[in-house]
N, C-alpha and C. Protein backbone atom coordinates (compact mmCIF):
# COMPACT_ATOMS: atom_id res chain seq x y z
N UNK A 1 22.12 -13.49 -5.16
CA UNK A 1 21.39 -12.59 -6.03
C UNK A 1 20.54 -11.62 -5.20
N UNK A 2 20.12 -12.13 -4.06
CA UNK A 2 19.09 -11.25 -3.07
C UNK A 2 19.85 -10.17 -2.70
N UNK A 3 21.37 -10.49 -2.29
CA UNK A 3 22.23 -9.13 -1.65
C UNK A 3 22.15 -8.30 -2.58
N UNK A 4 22.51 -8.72 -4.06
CA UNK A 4 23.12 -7.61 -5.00
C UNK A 4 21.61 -7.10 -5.58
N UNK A 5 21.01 -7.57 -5.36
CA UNK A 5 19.12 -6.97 -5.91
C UNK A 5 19.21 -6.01 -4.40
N UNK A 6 19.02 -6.27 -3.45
CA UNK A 6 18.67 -5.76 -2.66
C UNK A 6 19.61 -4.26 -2.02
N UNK A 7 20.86 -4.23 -2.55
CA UNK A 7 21.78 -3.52 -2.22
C UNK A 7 21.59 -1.92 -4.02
N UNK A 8 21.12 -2.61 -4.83
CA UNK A 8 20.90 -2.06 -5.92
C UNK A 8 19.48 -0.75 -5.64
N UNK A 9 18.25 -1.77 -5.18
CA UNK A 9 17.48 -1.26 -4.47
C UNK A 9 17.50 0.18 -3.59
N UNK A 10 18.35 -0.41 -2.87
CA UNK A 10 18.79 0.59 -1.50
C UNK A 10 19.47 1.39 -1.80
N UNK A 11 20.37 1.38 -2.89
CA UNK A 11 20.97 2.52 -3.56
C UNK A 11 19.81 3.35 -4.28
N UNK A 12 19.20 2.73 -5.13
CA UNK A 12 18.35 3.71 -6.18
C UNK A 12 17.30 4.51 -5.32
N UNK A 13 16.60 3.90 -4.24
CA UNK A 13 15.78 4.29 -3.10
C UNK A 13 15.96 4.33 -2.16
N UNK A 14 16.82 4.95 -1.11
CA UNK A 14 17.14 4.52 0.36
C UNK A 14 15.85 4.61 1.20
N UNK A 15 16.42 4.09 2.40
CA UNK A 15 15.23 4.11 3.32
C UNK A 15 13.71 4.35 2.86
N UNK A 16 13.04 5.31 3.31
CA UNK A 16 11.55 4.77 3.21
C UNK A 16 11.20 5.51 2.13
N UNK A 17 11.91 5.69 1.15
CA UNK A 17 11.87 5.60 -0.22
C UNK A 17 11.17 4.44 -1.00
N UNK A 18 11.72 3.08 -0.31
CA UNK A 18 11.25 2.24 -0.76
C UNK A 18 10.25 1.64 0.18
N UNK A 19 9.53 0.73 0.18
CA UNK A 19 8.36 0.26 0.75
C UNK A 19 8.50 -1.47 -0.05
N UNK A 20 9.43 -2.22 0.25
CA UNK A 20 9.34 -3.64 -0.45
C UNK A 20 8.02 -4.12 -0.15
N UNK A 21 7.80 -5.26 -1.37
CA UNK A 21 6.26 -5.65 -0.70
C UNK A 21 6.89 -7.31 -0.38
N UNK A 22 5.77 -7.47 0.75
CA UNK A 22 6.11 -8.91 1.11
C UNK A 22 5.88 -9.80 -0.14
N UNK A 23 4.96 -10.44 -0.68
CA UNK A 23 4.76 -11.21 -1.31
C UNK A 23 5.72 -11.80 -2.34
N UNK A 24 6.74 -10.72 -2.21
CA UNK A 24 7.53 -10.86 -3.36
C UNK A 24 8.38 -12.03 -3.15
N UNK A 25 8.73 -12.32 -1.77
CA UNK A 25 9.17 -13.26 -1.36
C UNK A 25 9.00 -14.36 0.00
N UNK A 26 7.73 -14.22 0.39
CA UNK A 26 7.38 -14.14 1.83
C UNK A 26 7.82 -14.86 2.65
N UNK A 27 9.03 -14.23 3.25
CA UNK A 27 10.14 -14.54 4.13
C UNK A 27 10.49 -13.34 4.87
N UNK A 28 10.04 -14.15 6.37
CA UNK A 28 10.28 -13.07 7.22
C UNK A 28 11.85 -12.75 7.35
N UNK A 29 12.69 -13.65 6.68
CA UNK A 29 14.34 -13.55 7.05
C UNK A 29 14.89 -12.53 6.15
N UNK A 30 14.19 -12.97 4.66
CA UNK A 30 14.71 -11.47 3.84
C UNK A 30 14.07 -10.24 3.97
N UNK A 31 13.21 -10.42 4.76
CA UNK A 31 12.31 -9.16 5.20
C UNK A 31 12.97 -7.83 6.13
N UNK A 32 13.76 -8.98 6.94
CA UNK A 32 14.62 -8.53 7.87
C UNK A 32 16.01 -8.12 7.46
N UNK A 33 16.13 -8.69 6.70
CA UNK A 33 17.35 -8.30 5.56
C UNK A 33 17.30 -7.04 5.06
N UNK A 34 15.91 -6.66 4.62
CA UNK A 34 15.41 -5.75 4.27
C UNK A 34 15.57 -4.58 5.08
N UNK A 35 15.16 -4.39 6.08
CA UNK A 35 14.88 -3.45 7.31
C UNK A 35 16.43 -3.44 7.39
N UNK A 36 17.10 -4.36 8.00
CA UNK A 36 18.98 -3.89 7.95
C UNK A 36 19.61 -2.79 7.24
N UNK A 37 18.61 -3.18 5.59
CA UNK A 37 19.43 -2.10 4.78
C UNK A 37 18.43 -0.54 4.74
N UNK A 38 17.71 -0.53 5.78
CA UNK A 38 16.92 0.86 6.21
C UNK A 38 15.96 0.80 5.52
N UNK A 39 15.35 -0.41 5.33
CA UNK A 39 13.70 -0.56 4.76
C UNK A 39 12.81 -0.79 5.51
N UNK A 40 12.16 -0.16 6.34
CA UNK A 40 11.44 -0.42 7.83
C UNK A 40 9.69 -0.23 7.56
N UNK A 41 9.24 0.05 6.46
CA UNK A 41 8.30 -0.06 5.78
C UNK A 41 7.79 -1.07 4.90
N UNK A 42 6.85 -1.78 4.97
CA UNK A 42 6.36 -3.43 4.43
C UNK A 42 5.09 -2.66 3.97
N UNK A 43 4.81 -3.79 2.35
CA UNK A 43 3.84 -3.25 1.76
C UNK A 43 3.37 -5.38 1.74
N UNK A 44 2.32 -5.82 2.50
CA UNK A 44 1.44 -7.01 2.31
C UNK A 44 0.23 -7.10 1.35
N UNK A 45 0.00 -8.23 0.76
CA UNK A 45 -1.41 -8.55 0.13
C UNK A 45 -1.88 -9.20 1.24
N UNK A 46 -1.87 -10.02 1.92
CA UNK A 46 -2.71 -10.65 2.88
C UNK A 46 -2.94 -10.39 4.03
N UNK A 47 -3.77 -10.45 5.06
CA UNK A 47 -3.89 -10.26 6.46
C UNK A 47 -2.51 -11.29 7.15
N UNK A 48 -2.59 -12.36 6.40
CA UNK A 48 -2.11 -13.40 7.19
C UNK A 48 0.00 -12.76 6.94
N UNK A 49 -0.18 -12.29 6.09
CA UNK A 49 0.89 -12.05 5.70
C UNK A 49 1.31 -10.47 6.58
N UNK A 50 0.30 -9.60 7.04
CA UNK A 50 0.87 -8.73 7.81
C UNK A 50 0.80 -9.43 9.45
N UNK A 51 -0.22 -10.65 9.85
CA UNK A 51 0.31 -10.96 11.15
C UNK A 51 1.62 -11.77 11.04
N UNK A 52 2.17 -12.29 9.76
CA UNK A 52 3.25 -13.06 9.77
C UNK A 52 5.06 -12.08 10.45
N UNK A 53 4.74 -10.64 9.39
CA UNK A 53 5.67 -9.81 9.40
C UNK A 53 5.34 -9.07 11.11
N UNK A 54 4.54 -8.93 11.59
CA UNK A 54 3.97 -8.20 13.50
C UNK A 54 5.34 -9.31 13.71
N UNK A 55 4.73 -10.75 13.37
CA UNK A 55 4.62 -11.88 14.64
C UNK A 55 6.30 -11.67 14.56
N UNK A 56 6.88 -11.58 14.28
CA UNK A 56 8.51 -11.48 13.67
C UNK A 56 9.35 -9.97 14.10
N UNK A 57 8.60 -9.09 14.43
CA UNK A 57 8.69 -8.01 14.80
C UNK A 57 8.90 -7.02 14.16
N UNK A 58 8.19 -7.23 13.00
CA UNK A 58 8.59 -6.44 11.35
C UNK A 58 7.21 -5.78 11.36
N UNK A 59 6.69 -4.97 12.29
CA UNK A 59 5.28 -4.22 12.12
C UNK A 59 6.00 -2.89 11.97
N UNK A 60 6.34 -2.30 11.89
CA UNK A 60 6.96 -1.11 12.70
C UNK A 60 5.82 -0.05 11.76
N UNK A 61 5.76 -0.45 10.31
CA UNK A 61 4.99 0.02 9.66
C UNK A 61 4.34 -0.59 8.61
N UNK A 62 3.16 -1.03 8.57
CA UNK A 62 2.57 -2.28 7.09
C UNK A 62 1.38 -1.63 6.83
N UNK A 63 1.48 -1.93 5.52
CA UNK A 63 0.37 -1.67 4.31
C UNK A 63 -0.40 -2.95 3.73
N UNK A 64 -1.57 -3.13 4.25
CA UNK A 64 -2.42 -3.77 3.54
C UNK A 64 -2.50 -3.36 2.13
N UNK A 65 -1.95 -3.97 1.12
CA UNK A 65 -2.60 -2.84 -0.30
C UNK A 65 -3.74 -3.72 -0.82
N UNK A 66 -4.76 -4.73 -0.26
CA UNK A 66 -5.61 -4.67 -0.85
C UNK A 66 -7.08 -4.32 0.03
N UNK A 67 -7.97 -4.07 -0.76
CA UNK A 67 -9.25 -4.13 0.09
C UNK A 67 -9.80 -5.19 1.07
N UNK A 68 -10.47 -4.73 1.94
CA UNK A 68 -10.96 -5.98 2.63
C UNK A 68 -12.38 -5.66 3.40
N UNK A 69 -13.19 -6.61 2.78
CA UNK A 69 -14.40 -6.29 3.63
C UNK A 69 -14.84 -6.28 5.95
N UNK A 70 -13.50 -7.53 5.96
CA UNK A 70 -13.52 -7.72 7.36
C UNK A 70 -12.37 -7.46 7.73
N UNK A 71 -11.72 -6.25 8.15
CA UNK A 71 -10.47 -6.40 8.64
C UNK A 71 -10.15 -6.60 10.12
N UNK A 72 -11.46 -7.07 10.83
CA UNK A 72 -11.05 -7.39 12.38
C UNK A 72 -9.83 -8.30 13.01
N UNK A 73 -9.12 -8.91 12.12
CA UNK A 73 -8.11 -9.42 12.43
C UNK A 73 -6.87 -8.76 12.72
N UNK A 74 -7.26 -7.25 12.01
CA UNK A 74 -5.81 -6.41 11.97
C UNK A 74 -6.00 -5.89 13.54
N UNK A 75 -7.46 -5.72 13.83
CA UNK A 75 -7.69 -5.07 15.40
C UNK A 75 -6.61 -5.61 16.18
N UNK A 76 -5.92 -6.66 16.15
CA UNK A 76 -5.29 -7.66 17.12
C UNK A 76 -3.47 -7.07 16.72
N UNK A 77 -3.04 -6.55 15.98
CA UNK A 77 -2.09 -5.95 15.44
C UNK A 77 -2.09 -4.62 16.13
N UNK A 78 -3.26 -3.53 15.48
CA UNK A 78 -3.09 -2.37 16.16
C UNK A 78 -2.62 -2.36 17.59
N UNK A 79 -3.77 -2.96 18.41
CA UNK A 79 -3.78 -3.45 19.65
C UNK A 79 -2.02 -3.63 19.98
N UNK A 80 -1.43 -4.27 19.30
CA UNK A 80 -0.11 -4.80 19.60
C UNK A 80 0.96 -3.97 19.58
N UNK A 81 0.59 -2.67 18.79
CA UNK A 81 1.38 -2.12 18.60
C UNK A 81 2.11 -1.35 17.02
N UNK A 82 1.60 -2.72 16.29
CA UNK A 82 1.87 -2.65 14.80
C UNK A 82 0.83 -1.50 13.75
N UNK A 83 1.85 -0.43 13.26
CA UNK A 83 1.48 0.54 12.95
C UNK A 83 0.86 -0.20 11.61
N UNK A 84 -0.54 -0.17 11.40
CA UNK A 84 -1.34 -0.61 10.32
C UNK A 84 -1.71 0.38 9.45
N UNK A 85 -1.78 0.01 7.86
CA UNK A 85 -2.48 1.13 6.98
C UNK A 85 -3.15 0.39 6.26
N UNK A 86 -4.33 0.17 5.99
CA UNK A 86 -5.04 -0.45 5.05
C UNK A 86 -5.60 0.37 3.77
N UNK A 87 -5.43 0.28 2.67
CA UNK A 87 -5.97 0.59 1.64
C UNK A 87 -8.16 0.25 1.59
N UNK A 88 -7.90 1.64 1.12
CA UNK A 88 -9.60 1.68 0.69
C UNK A 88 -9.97 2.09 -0.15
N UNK A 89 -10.98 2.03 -0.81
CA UNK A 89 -11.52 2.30 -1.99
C UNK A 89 -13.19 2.29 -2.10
N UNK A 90 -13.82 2.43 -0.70
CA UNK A 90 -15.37 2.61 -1.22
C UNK A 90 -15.64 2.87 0.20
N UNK A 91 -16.89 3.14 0.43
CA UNK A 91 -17.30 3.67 2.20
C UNK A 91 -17.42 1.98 2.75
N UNK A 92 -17.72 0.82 2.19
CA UNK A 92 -17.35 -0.34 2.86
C UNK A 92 -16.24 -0.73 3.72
N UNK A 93 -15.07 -0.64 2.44
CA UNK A 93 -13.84 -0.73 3.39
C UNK A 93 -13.38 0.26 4.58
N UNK A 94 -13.88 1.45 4.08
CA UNK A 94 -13.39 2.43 5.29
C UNK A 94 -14.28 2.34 6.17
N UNK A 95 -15.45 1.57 6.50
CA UNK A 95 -16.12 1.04 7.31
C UNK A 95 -15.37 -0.28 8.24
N UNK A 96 -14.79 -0.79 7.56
CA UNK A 96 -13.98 -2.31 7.70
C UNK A 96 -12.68 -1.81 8.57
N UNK A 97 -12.30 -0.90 8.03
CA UNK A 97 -10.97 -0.08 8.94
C UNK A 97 -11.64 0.42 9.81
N UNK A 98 -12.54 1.42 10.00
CA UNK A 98 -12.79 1.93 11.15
C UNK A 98 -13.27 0.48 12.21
N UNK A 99 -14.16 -0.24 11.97
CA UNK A 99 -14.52 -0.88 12.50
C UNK A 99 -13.12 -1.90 13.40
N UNK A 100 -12.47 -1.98 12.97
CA UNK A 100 -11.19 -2.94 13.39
C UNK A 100 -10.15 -2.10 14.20
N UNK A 101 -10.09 -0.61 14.19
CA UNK A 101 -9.54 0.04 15.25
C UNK A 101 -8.21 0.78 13.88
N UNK A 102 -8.58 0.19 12.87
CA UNK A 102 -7.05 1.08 12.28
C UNK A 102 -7.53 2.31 11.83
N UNK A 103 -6.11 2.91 11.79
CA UNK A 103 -6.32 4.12 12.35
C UNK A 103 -5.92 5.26 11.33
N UNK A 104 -5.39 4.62 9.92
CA UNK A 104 -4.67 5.34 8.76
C UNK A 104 -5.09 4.43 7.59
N UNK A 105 -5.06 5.14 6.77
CA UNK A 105 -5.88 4.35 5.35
C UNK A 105 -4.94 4.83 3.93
N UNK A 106 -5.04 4.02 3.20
CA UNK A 106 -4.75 5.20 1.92
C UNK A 106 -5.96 4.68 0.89
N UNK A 107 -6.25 5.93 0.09
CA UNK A 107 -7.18 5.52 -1.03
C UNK A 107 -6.54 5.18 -1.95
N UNK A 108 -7.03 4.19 -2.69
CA UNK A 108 -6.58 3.18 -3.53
C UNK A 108 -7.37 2.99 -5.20
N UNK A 109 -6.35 4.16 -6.13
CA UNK A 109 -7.35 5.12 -6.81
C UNK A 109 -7.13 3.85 -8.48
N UNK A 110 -8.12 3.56 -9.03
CA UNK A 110 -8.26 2.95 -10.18
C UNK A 110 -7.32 3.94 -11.48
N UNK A 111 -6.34 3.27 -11.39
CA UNK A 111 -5.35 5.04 -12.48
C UNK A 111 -5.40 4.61 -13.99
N UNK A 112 -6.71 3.71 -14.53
CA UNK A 112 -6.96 3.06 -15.79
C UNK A 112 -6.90 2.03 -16.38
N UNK A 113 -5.99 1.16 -15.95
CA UNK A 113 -5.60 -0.45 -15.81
C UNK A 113 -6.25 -1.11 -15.45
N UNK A 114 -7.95 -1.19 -15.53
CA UNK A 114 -8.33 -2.14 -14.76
C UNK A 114 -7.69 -2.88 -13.31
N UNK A 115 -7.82 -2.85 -12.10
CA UNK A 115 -7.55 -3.89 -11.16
C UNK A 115 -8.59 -3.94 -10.04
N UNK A 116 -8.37 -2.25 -9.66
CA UNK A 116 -8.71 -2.03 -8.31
C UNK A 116 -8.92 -0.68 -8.22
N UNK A 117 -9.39 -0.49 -7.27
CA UNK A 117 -9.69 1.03 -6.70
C UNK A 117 -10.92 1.94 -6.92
N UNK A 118 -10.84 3.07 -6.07
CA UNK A 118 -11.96 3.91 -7.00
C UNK A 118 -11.62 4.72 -8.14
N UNK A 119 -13.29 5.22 -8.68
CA UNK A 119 -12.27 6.32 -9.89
C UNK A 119 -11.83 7.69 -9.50
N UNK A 120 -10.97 8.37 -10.06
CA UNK A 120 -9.46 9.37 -9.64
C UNK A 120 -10.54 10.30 -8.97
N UNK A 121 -12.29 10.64 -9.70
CA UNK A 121 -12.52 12.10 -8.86
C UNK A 121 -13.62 11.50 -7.66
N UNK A 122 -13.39 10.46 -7.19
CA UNK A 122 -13.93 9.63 -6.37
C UNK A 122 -13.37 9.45 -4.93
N UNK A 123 -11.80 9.96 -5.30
CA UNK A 123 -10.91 9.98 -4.34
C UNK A 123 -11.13 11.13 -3.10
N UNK A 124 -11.01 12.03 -3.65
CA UNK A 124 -11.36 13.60 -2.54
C UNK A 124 -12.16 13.26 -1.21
N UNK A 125 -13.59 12.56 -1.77
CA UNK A 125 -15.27 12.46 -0.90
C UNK A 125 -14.99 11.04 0.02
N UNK A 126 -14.18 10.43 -0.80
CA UNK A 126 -13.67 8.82 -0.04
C UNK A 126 -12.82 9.68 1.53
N UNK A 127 -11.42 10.79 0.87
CA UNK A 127 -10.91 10.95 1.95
C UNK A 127 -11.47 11.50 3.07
N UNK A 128 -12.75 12.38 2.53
CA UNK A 128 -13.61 13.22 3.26
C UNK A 128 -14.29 12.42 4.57
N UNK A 129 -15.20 10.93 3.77
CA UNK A 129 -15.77 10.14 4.52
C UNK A 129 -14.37 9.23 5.55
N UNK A 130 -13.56 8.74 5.54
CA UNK A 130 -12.62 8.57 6.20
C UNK A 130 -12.15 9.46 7.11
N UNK A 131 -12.10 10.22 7.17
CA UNK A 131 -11.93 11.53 7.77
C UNK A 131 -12.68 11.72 9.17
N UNK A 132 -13.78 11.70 8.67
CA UNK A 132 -15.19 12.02 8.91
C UNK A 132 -15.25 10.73 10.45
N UNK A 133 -14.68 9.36 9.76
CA UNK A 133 -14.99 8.29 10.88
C UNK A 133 -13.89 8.07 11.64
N UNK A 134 -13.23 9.36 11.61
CA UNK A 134 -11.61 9.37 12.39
C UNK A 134 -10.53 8.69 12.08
N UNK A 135 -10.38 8.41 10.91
CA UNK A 135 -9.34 7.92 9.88
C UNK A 135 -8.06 9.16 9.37
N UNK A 136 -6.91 8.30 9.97
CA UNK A 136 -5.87 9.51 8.73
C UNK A 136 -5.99 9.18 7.38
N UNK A 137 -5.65 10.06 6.85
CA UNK A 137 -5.85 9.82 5.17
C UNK A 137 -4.23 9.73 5.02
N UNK A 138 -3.28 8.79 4.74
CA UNK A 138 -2.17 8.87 4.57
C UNK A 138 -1.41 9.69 2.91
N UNK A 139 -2.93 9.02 2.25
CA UNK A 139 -2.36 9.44 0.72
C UNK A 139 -3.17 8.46 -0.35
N UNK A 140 -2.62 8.33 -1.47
CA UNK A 140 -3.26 7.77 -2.79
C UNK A 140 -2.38 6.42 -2.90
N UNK A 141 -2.60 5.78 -3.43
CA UNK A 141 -2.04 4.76 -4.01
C UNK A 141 -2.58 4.15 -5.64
N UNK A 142 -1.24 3.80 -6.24
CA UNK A 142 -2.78 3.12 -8.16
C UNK A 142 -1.66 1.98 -8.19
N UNK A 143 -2.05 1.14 -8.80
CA UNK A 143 -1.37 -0.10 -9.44
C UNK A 143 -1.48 -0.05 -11.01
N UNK A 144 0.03 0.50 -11.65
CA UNK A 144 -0.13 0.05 -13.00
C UNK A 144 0.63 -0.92 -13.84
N UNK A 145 0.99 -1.87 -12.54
CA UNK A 145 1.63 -2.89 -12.96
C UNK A 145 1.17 -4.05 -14.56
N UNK A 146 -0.16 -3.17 -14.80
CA UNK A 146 -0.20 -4.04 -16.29
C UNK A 146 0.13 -3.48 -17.25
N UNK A 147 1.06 -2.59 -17.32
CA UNK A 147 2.22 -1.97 -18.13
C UNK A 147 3.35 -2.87 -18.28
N UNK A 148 3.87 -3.06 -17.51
CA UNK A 148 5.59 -3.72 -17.24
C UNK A 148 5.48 -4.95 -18.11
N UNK A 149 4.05 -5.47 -18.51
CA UNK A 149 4.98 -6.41 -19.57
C UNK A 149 4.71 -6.28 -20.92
N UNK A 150 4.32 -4.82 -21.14
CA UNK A 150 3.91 -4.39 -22.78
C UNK A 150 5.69 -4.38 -22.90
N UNK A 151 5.79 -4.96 -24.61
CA UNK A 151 7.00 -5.11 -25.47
C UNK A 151 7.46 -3.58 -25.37
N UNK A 152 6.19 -3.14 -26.35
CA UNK A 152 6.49 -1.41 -26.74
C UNK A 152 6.89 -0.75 -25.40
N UNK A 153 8.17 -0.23 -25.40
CA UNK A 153 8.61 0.98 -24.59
C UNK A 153 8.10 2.09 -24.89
N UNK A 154 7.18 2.75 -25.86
CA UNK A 154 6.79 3.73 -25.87
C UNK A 154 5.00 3.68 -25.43
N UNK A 155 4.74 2.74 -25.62
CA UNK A 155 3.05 2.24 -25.05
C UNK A 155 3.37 2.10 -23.54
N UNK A 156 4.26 1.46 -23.59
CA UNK A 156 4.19 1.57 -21.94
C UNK A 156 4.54 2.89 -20.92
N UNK A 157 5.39 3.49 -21.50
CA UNK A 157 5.58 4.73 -21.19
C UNK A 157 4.49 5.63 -20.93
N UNK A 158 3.92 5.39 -22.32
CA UNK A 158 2.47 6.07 -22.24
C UNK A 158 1.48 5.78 -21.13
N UNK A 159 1.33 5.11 -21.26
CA UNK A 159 -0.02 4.08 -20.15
C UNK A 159 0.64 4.35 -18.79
N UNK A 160 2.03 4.41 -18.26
CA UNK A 160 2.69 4.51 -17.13
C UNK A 160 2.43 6.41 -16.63
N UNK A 161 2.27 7.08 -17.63
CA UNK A 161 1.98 8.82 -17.69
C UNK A 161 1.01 8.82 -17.38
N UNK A 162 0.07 8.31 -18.16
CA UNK A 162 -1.76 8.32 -18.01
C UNK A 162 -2.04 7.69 -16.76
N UNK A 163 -1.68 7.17 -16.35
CA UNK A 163 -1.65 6.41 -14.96
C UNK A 163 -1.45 7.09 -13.69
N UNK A 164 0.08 7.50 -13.81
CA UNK A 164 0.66 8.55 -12.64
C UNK A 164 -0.50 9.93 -13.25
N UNK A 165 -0.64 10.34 -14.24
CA UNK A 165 -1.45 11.36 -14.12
C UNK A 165 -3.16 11.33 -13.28
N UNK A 166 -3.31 10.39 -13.25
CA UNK A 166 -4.37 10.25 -12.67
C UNK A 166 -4.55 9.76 -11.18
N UNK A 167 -3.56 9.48 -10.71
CA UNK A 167 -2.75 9.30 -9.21
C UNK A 167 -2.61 10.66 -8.61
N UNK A 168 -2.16 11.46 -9.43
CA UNK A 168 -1.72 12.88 -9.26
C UNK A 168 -2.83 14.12 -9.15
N UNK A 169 -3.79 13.75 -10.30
CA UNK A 169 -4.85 14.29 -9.76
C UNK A 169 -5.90 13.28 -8.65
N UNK A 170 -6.08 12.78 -8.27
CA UNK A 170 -6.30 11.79 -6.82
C UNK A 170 -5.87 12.43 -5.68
N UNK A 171 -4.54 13.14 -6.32
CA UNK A 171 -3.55 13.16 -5.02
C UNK A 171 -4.14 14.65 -4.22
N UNK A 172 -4.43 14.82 -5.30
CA UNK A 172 -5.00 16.56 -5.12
C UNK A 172 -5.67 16.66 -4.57
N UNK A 173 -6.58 16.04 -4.70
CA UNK A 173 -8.43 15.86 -4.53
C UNK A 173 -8.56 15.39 -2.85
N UNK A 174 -7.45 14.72 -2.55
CA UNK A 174 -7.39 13.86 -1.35
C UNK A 174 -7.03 14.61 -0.18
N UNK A 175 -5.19 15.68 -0.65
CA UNK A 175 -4.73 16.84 0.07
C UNK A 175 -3.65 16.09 0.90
């Protein structure tokens, strides 16, 4: 089932189109499976989970997507080689990145769903201050994964618009 999911994938998104996230299966073997079929981009929830994908030789490019107040553990990654991006969302975390040596961030914009992030016109002054402490600003990121399990196809649709619309203006604001 992993080939024919994963080959489906790679059709609808090739290469770094897609960005699989670890967690989904956290296995460095299908990970690698992954990268075979020109997925060389890893999206992690955990620290432990982006030194898992380095330690394996699957850094080439990883995304922290959540916040983190201490990210000195990733210092030991950069250091290594492993191209790090951590998600931020307030002058703490982009304190937490600078402080740990990484070197690219994305803001991690609240697009209405309750989860995470800042709010959309919050984004711009975030990239500014990142900026500011010698941070790339890679881009925006929103999670509106609490759509996907509304029944209604047309509520969700909706909420999935209102969402990307507010990603989009983020996106602006950021540059």
């Amino acid at each position: 089932a992993f080939a024919a999911n994963l080959a489906a994938m790679s059709a609808a998104l090739p290469g770094p189109r897609l960005r699989p996230h670890v967690k989904a299966h956290k296995c460095t073997e299908l990970a690698r499976r992954q990268m075979e079929a020109g997925h060389h981009h890893f999206t992690c929830a955990t620290i432990a989970e982006m030194e898992g994908m380095a330690k394996a030789g699957l850094g080439a490019d990883l995304l922290l997507a959540n916040e983190v107040a201490d990210a000195s553990r990733l210092a030991f990654l950069v250091e290594k080689g492993a191209r790090v991006t951590l998600a931020v969302d307030s002058e703490p975390t982009i304190d937490a990145a600078a402080r740990a040596g990484v070197r690219e961030v994305l803001i991690d914009v609240n697009v209405g769903l309750p989860r995470c992030g800042c709010e959309p016109g919050d984004a711009g002054r975030l990239a500014d201050v990142a900026r500011r402490r010698g941070l790339e600003v890679r881009g925006v990121m929103g999670y509106e994964g609490h759509a996907v399990g509304l029944d209604d196809r047309s509520e969700r649709a909706r909420l999935v618009k209102e969402s990307m619309d507010r990603l989009s203006t983020a996106a602006r604001d950021v540059g």
